[in-house]
C-alpha atoms as a PDB file:
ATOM      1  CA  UNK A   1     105.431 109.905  95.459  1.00  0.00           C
ATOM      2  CA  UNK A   2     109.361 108.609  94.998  1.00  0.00           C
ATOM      3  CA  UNK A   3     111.276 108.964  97.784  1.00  0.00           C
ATOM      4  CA  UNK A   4     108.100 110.733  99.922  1.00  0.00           C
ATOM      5  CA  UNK A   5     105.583 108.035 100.367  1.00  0.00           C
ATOM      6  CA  UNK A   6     102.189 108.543 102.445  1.00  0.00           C
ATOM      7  CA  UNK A   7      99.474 107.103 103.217  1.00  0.00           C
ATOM      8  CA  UNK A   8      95.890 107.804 103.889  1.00  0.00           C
ATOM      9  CA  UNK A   9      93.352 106.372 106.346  1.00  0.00           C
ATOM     10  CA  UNK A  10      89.718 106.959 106.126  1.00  0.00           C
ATOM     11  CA  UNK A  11      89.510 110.489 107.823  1.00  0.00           C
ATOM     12  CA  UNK A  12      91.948 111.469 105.105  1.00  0.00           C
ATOM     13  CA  UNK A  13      94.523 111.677 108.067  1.00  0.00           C
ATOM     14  CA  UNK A  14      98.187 111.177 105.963  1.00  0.00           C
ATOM     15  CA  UNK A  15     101.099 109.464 107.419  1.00  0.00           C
ATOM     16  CA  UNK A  16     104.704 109.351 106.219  1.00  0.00           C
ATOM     17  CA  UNK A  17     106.355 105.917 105.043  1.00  0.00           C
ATOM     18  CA  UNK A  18     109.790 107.560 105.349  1.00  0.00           C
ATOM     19  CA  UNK A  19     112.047 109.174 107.487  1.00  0.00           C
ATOM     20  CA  UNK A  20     114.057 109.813 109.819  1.00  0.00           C
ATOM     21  CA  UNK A  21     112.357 108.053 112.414  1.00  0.00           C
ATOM     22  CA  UNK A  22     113.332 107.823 116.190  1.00  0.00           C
ATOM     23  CA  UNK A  23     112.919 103.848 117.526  1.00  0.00           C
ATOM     24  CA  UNK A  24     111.490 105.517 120.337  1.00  0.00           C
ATOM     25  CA  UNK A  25     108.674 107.454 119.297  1.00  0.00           C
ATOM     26  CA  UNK A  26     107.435 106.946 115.599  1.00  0.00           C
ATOM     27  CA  UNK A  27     103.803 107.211 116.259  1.00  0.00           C
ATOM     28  CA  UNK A  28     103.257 108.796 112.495  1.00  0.00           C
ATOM     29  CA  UNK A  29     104.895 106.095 110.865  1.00  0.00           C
ATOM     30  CA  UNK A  30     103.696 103.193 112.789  1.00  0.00           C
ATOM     31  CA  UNK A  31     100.278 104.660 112.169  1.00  0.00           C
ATOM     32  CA  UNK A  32     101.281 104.888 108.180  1.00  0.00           C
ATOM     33  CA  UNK A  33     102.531 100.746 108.494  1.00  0.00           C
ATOM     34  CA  UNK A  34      99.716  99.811 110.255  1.00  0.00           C
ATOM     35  CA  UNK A  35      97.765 101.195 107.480  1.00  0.00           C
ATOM     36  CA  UNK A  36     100.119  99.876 104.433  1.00  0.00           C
ATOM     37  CA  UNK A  37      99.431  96.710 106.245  1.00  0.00           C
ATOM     38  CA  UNK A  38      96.139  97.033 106.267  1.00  0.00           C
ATOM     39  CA  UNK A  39      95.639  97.939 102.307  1.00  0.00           C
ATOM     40  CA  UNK A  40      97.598  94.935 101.711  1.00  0.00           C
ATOM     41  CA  UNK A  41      95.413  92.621 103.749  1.00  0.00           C
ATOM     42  CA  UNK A  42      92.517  94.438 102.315  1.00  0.00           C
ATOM     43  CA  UNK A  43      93.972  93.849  98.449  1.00  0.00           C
ATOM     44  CA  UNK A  44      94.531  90.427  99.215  1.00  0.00           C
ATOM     45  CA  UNK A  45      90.694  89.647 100.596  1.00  0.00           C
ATOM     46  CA  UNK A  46      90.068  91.170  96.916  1.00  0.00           C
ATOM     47  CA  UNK A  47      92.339  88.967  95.277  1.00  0.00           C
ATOM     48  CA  UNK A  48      90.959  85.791  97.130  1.00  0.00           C
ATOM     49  CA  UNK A  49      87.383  87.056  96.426  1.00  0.00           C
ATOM     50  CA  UNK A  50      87.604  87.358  92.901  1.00  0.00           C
ATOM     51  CA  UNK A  51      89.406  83.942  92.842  1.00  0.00           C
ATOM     52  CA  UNK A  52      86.049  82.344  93.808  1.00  0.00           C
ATOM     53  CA  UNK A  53      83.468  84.236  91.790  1.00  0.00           C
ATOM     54  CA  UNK A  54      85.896  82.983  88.792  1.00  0.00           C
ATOM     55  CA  UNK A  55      85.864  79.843  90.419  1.00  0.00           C
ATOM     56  CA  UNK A  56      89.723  79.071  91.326  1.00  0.00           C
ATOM     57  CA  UNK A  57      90.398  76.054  92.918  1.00  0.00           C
ATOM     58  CA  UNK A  58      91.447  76.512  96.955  1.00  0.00           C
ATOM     59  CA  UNK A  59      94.622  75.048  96.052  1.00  0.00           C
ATOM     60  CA  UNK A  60      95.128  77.813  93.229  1.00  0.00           C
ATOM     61  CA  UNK A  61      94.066  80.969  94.598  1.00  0.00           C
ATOM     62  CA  UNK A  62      95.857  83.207  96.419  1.00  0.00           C
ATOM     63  CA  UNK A  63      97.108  82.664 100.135  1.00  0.00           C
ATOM     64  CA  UNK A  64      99.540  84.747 101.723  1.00  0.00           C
ATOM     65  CA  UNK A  65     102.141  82.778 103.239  1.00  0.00           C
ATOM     66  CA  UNK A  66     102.222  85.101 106.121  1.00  0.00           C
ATOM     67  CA  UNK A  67      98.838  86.071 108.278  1.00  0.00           C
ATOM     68  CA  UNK A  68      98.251  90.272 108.898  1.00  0.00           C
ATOM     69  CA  UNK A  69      96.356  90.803 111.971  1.00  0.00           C
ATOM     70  CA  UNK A  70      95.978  94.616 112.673  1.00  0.00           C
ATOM     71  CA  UNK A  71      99.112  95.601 113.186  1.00  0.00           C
ATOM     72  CA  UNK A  72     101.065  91.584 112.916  1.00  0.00           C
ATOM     73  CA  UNK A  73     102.620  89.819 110.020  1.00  0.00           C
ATOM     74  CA  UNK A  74     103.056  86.260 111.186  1.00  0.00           C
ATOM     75  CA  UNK A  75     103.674  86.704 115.080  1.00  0.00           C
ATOM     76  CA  UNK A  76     105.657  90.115 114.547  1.00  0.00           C
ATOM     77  CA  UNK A  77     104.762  93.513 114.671  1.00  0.00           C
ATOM     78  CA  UNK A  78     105.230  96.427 112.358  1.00  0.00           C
ATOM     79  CA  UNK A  79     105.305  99.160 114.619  1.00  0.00           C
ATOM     80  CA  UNK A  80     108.807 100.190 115.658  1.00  0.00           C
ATOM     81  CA  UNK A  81     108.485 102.170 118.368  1.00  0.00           C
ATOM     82  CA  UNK A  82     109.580 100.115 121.265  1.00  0.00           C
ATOM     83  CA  UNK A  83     110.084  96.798 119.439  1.00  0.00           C
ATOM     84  CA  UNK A  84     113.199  95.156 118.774  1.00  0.00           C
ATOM     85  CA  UNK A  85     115.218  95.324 115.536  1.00  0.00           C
ATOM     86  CA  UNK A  86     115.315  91.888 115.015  1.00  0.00           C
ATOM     87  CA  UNK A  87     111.464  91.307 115.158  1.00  0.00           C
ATOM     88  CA  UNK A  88     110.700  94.538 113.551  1.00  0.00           C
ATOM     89  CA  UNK A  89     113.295  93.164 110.178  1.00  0.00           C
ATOM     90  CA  UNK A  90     111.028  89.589 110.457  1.00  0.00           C
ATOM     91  CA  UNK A  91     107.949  91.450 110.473  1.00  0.00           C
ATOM     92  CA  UNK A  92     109.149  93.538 107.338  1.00  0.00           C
ATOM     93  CA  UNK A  93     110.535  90.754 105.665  1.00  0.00           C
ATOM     94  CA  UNK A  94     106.978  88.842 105.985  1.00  0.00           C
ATOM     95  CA  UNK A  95     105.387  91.944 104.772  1.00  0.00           C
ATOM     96  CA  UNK A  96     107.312  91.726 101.730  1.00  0.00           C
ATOM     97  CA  UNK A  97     106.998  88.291 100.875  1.00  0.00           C
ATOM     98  CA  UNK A  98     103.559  88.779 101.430  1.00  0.00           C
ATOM     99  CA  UNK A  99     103.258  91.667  98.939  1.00  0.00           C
ATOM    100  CA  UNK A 100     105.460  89.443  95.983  1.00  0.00           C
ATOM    101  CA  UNK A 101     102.724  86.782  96.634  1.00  0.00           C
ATOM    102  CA  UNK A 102     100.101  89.642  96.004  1.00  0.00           C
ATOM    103  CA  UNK A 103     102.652  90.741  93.005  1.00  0.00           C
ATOM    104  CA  UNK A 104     102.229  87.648  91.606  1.00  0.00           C
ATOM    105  CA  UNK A 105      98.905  86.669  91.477  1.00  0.00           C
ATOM    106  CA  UNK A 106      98.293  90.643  90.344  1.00  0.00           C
ATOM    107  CA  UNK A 107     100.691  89.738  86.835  1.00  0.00           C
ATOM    108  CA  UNK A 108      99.002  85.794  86.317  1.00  0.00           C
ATOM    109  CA  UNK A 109      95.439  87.369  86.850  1.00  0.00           C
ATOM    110  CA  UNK A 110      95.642  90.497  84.513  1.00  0.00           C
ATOM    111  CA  UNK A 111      96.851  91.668  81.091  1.00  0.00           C
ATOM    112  CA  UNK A 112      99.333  93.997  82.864  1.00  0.00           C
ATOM    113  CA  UNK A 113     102.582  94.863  81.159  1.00  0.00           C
ATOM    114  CA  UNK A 114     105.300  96.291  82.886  1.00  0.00           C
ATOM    115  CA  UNK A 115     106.039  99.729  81.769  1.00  0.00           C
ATOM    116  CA  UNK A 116     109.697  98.626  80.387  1.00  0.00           C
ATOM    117  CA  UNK A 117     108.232  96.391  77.902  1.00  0.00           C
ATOM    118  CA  UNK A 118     105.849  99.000  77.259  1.00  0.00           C
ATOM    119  CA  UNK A 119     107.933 101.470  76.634  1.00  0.00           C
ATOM    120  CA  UNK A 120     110.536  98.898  74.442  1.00  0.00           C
ATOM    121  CA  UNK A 121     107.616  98.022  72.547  1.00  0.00           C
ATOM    122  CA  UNK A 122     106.628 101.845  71.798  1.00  0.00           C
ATOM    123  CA  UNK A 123     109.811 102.538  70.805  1.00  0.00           C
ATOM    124  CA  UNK A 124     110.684  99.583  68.525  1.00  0.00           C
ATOM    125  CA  UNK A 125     107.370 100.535  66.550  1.00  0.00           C
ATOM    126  CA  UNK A 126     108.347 104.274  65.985  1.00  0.00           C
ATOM    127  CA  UNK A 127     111.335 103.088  64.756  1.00  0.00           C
ATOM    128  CA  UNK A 128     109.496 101.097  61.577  1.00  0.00           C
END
């Protein structure tokens, strides 16, 4: 959704992943967080599964370098209200190296092209 992204829990609740938000109270978006988190621990429980029904090797499948638990990346939380800057920046910056660990296994474990090289590719044969 560009600049506008949601997301959706289970009681097809939506919650905005933008703002402005007030460090004080952000309920809606520490709701939406929580939930981002959530998908991506959910993704990567995928990612691992599928890793052993095509038999990966421990040592090759995917672990996130950072453990999500509820609403915790490593020891920090993702919800802003009431939480300090500098832990709520750690927490975001595990989230994010957890989700280029998910990246990457996503790219070495499917014939997805990026849409650039795609598009390049498109182009270059309407050209001949």
């Amino acid at each position: 959704m560009g600049s506008y992204p949601r997301v959706t829990d289970i009681q097809n609740n939506t919650y905005e992943l933008f703002g402005p938000v007030n460090l004080f109270w952000s309920t809606r978006f520490d709701k939406a967080m929580t939930w981002f988190l959530t998908c991506l621990q959910e993704f990567a429980e995928f990612a691992i599964s599928l890793d052993k029904q095509n038999n990966v090797p421990p040592e090759k499948s995917l672990k996130l370098p950072y453990k999500i638990d509820g609403d915790k990346v490593g020891s920090h939380t993702i919800v802003l209200s009431f939480n300090k800057n500098e832990n709520w920046t750690k927490a975001l910056k595990y989230m994010l190296c957890n989700l280029k660990w998910v990246l990457y296994w996503f790219i070495g474990n499917t014939s997805f092209a990026p849409p650039s090289v795609s598009l390049h590719t498109q182009s270059l044969k309407n050209k001949s």
